[in-house]
C-alpha atoms as a PDB file:
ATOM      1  CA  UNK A   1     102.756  91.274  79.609  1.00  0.00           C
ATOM      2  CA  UNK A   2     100.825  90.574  76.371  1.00  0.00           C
ATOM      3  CA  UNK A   3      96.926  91.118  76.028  1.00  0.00           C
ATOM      4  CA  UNK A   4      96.470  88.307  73.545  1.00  0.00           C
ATOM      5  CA  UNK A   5      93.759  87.010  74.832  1.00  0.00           C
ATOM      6  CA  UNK A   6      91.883  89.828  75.859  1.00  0.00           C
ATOM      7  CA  UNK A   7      88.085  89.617  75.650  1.00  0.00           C
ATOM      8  CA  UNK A   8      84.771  91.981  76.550  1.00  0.00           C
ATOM      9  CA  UNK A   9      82.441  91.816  78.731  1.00  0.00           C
ATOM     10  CA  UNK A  10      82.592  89.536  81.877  1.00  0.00           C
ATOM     11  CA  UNK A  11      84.505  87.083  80.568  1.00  0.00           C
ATOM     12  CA  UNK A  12      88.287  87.202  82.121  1.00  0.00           C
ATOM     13  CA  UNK A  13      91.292  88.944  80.594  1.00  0.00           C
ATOM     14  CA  UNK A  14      94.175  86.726  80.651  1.00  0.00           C
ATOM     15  CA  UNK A  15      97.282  88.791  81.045  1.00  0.00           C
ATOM     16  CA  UNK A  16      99.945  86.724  82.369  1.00  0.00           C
ATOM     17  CA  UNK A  17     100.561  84.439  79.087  1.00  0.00           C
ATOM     18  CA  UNK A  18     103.698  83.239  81.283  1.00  0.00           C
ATOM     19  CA  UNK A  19     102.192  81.475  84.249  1.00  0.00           C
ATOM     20  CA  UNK A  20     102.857  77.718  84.201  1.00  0.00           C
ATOM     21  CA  UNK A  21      99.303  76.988  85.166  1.00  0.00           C
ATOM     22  CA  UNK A  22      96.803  77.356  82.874  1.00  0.00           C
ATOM     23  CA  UNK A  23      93.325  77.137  83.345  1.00  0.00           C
ATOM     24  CA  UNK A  24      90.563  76.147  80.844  1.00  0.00           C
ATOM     25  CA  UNK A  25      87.698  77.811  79.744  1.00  0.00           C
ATOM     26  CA  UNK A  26      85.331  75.994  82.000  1.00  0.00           C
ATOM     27  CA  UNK A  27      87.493  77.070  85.018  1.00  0.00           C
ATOM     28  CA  UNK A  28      86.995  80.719  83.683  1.00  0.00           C
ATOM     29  CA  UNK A  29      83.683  80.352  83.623  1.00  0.00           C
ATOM     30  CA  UNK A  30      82.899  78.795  86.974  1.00  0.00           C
ATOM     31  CA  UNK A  31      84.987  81.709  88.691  1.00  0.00           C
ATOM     32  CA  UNK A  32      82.989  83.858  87.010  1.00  0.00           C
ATOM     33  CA  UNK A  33      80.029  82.539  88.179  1.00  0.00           C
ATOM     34  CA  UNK A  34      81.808  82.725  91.688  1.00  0.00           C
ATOM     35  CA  UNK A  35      82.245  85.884  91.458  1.00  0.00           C
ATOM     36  CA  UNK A  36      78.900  86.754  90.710  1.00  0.00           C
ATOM     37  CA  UNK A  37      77.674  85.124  93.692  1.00  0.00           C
ATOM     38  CA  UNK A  38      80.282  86.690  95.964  1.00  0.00           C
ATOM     39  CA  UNK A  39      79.582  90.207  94.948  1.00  0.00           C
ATOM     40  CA  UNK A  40      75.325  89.742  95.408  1.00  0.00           C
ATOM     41  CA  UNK A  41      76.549  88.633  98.697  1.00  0.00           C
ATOM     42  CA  UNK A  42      78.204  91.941  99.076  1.00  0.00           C
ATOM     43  CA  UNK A  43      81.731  90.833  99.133  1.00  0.00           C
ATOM     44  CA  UNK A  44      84.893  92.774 100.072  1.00  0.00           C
ATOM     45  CA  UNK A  45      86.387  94.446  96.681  1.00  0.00           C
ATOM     46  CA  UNK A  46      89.634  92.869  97.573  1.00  0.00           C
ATOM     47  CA  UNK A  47      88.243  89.557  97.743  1.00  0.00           C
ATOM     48  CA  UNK A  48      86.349  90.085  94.446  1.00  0.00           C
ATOM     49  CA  UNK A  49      89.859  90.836  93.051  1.00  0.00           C
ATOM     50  CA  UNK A  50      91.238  87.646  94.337  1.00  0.00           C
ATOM     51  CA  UNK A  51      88.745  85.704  93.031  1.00  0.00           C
ATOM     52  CA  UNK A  52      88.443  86.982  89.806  1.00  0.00           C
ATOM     53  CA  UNK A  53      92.609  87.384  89.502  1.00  0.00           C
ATOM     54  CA  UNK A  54      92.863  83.285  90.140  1.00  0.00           C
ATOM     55  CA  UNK A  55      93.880  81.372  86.657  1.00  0.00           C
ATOM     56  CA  UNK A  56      94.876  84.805  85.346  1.00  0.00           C
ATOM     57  CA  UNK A  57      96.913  87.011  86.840  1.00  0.00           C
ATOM     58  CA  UNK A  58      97.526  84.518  90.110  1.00  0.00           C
ATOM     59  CA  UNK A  59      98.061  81.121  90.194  1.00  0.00           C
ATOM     60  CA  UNK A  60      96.270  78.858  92.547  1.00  0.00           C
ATOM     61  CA  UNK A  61      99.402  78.475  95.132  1.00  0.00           C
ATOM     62  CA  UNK A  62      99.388  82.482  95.244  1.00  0.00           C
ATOM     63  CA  UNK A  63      96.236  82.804  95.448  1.00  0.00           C
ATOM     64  CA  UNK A  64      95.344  80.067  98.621  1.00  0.00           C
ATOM     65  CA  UNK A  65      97.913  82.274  99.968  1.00  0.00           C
ATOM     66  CA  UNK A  66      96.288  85.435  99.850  1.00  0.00           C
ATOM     67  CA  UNK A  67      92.976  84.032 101.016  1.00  0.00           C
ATOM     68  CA  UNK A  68      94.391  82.404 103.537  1.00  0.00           C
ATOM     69  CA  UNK A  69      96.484  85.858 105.012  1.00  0.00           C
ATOM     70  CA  UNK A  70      92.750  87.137 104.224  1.00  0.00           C
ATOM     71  CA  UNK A  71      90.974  85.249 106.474  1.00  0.00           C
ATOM     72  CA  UNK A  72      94.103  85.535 109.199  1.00  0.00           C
ATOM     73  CA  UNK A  73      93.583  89.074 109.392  1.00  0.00           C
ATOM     74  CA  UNK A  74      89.980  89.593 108.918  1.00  0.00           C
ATOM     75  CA  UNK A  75      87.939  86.352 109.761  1.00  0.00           C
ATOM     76  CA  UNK A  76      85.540  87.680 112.568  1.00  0.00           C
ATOM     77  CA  UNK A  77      84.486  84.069 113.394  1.00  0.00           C
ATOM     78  CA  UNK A  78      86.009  80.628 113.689  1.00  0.00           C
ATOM     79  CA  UNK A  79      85.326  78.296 110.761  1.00  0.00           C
ATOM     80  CA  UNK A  80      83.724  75.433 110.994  1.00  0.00           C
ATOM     81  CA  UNK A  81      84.423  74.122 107.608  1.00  0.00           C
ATOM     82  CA  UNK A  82      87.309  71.011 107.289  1.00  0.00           C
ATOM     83  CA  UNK A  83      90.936  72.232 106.082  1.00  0.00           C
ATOM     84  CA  UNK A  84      91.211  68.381 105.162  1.00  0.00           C
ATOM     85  CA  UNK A  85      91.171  67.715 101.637  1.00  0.00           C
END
């Protein structure tokens, strides 16, 4: 694993130069902001990990798959919201 781009603050380390996805600085950003909003919200620390791995350590198929074995196992209500995309 190389640390090329690693950078300070809250801004996201991106460790995993060999994923074939690649997300752009704007995606950073708005997961950041996600992430920001989930933990004033009090979230889980695994979710916040999840979140904040996706477009750098995880790519977006892994990571669906984790939320989704997430909210399998831990969901305490049934969703309302549309799985239709």
């Amino acid at each position: 694993m190389e640390a090329k781009d690693l950078k300070v603050g809250l801004e996201i380390v991106n460790f995993n130069k060999n994923m074939e996805e690649k997300f752009t600085e704007i995606h950073h950003q708005i997961t950041i902001e996600f992430g920001k909003i989930l933990s004033s919200l009090g979230a889980n620390s695994g979710v916040m990990a999840l979140m904040m791995s996706w477009g750098d350590t995880q790519d977006s198929e892994s990571t669906l798959e984790m939320l989704k074995d997430y909210n399998q196992k831990y969901s305490t209500s049934k969703s309302t919201i549309s799985t239709h995309v």
